[in-house]
C-alpha atoms as a PDB file:
ATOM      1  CA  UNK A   1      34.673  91.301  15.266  1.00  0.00           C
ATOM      2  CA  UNK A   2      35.150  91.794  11.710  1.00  0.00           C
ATOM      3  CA  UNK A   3      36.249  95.232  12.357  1.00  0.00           C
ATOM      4  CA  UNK A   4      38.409  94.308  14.639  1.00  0.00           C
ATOM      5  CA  UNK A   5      40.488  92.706  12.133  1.00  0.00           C
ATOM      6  CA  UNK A   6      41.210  95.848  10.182  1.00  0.00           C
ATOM      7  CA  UNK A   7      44.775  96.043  12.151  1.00  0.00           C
ATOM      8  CA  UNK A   8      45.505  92.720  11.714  1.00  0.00           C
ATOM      9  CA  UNK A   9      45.522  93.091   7.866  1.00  0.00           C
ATOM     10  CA  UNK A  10      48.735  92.551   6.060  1.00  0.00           C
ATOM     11  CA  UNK A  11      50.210  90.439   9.212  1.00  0.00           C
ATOM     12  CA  UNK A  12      51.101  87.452  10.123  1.00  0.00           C
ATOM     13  CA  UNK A  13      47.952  85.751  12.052  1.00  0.00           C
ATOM     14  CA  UNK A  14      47.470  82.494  13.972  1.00  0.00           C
ATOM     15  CA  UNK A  15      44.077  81.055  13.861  1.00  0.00           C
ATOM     16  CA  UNK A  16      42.105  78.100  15.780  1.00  0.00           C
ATOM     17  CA  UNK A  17      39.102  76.936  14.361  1.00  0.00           C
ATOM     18  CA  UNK A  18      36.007  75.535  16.019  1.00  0.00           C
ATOM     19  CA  UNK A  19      37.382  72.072  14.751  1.00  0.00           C
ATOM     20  CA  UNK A  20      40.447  72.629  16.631  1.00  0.00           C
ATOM     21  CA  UNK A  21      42.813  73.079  13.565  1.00  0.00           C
ATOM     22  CA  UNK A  22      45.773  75.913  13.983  1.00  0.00           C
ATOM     23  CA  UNK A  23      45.987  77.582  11.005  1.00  0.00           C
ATOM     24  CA  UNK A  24      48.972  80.519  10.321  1.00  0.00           C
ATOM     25  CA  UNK A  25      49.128  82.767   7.777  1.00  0.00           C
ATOM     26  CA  UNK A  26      48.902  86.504   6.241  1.00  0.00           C
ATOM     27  CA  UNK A  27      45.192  88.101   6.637  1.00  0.00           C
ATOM     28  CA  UNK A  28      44.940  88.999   2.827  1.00  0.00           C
ATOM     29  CA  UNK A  29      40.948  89.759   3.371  1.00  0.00           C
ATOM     30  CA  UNK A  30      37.990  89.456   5.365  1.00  0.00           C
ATOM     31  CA  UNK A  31      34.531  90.694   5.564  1.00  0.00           C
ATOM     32  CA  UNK A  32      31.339  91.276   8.224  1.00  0.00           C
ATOM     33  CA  UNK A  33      30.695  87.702   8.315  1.00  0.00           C
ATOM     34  CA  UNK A  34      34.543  87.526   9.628  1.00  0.00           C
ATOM     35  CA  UNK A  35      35.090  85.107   6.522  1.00  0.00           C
ATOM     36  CA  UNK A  36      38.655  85.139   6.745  1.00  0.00           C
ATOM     37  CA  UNK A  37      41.220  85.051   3.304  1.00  0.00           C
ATOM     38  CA  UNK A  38      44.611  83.776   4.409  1.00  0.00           C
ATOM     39  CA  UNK A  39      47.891  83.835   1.866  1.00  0.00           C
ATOM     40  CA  UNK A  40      50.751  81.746   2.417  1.00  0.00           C
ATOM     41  CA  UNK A  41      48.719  79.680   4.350  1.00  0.00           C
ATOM     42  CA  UNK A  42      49.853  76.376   6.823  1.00  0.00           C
ATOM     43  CA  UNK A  43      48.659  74.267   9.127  1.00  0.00           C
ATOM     44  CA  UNK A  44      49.808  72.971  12.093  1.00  0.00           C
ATOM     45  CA  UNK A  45      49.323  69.497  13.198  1.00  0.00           C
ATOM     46  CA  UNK A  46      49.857  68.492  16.317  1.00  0.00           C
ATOM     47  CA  UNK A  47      50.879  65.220  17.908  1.00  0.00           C
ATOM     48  CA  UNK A  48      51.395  63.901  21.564  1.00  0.00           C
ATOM     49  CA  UNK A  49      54.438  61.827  20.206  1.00  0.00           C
ATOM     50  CA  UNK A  50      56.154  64.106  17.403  1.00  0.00           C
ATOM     51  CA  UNK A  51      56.931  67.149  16.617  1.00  0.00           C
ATOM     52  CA  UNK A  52      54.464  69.214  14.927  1.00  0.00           C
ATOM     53  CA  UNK A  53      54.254  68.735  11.000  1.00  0.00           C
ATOM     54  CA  UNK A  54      53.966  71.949   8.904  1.00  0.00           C
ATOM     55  CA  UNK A  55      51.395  71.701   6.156  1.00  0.00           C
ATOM     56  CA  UNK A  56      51.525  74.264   3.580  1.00  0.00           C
ATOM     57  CA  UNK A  57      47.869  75.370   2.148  1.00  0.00           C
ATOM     58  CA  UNK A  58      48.972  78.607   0.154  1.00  0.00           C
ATOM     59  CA  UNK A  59      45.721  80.685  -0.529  1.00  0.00           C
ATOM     60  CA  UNK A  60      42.974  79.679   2.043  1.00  0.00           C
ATOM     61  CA  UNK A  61      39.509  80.460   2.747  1.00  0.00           C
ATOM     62  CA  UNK A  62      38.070  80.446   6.270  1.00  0.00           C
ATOM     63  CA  UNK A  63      34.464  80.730   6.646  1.00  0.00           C
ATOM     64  CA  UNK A  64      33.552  82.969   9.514  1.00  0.00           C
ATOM     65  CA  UNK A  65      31.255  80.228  11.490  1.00  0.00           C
ATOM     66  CA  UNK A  66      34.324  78.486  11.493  1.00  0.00           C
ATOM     67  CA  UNK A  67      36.974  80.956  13.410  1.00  0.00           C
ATOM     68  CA  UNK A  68      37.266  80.217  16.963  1.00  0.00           C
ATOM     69  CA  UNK A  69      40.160  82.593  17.866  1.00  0.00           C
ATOM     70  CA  UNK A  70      42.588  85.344  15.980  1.00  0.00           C
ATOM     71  CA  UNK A  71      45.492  86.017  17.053  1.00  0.00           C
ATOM     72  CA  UNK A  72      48.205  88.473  15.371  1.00  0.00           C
ATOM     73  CA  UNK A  73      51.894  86.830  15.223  1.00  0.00           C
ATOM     74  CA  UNK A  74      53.780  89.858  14.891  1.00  0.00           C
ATOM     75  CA  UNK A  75      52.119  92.984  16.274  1.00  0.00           C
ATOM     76  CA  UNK A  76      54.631  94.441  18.236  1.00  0.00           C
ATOM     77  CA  UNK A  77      55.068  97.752  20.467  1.00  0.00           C
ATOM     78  CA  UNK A  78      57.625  99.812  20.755  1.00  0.00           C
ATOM     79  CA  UNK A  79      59.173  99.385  24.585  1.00  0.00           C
ATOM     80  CA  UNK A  80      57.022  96.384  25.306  1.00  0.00           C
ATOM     81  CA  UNK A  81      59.321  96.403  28.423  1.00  0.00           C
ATOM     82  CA  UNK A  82      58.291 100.584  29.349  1.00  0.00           C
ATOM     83  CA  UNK A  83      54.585 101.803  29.574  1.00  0.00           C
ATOM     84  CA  UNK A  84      55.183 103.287  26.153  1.00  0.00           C
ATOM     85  CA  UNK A  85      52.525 102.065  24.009  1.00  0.00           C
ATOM     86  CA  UNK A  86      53.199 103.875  21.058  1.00  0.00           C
ATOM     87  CA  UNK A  87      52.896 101.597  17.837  1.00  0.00           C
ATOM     88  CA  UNK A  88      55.952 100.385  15.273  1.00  0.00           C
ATOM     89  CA  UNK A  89      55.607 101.581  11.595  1.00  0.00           C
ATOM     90  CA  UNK A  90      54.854  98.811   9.817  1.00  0.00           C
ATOM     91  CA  UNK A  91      58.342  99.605   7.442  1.00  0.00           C
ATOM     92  CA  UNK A  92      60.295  99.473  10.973  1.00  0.00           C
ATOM     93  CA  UNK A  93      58.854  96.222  12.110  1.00  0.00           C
ATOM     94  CA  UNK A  94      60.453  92.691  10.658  1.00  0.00           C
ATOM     95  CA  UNK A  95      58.818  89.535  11.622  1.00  0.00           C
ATOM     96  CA  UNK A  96      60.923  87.116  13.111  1.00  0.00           C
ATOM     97  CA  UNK A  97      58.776  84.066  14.112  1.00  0.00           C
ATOM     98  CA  UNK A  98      59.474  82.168  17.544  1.00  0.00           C
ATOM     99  CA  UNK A  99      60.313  78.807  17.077  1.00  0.00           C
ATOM    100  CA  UNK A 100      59.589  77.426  20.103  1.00  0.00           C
ATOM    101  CA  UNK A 101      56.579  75.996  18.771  1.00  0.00           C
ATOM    102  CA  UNK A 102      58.706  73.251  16.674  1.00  0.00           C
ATOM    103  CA  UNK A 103      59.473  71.496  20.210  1.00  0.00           C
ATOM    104  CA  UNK A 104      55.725  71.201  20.909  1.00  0.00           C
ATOM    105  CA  UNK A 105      54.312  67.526  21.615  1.00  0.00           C
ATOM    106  CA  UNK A 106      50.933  67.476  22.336  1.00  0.00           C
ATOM    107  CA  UNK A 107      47.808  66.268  21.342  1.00  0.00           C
ATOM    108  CA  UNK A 108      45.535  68.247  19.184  1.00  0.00           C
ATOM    109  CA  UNK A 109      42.573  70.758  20.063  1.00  0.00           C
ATOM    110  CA  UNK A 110      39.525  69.115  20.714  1.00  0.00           C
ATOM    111  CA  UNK A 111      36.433  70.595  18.204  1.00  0.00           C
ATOM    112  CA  UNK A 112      34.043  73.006  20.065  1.00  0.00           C
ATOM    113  CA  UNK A 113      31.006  70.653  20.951  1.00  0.00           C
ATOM    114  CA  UNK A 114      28.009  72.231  21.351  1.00  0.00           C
ATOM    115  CA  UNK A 115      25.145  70.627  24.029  1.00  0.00           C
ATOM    116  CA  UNK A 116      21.575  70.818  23.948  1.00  0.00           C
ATOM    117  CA  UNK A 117      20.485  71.959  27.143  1.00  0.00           C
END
């Protein structure tokens, strides 16, 4: 997975622990663990009767145990709406962030529960 990451870097990325927290920010670092380094960090918090509430962490540290899901925020193709598949330099590509998310109500992820079998 860690490898996997190596596009992500320098991008805006949403992640979801395993104890349900969604955490945005830019992937600064990471390594084979898939320890994670986030800069300008946030998290959002949830609620099922307000709107989300932003709060801002800055630099942030993710162990790798802990990542349940990465997700990048602003890797975009060029003719998303034709078959062409052909990649956006990174100098051509602005991040504008969709804020649809500010409207959410809900309640918050549940943490990954593990069972003994």
């Amino acid at each position: 997975m860690a490898s996997a990451l190596s596009e992500f870097e320098k991008k805006n990325v949403h992640i979801i622990t395993a104890d349900g927290r969604n955490i945005v920010g830019v992937l600064s670092g990471y390594d084979q663990l898939q320890n994670i380094i986030l800069s300008q960090a946030s998290e959002r918090v949830f609620s099922p009767v307000s709107k989300p509430e932003v709060v801002p962490l800055g630099l942030y540290v993710i162990r790798g145990d802990n990542v349940a899901v990465v997700a990048c925020m602003n890797c975009k193709k060029k003719g998303d709406d034709d078959d062409d598949n052909e990649e956006v330099d990174e100098q051509d590509e602005e991040y504008v962030e969709d804020e649809g998310w500010k409207d959410v109500m809900c309640g918050p992820i549940r943490s990954i529960y593990h069972e003994r079998l």
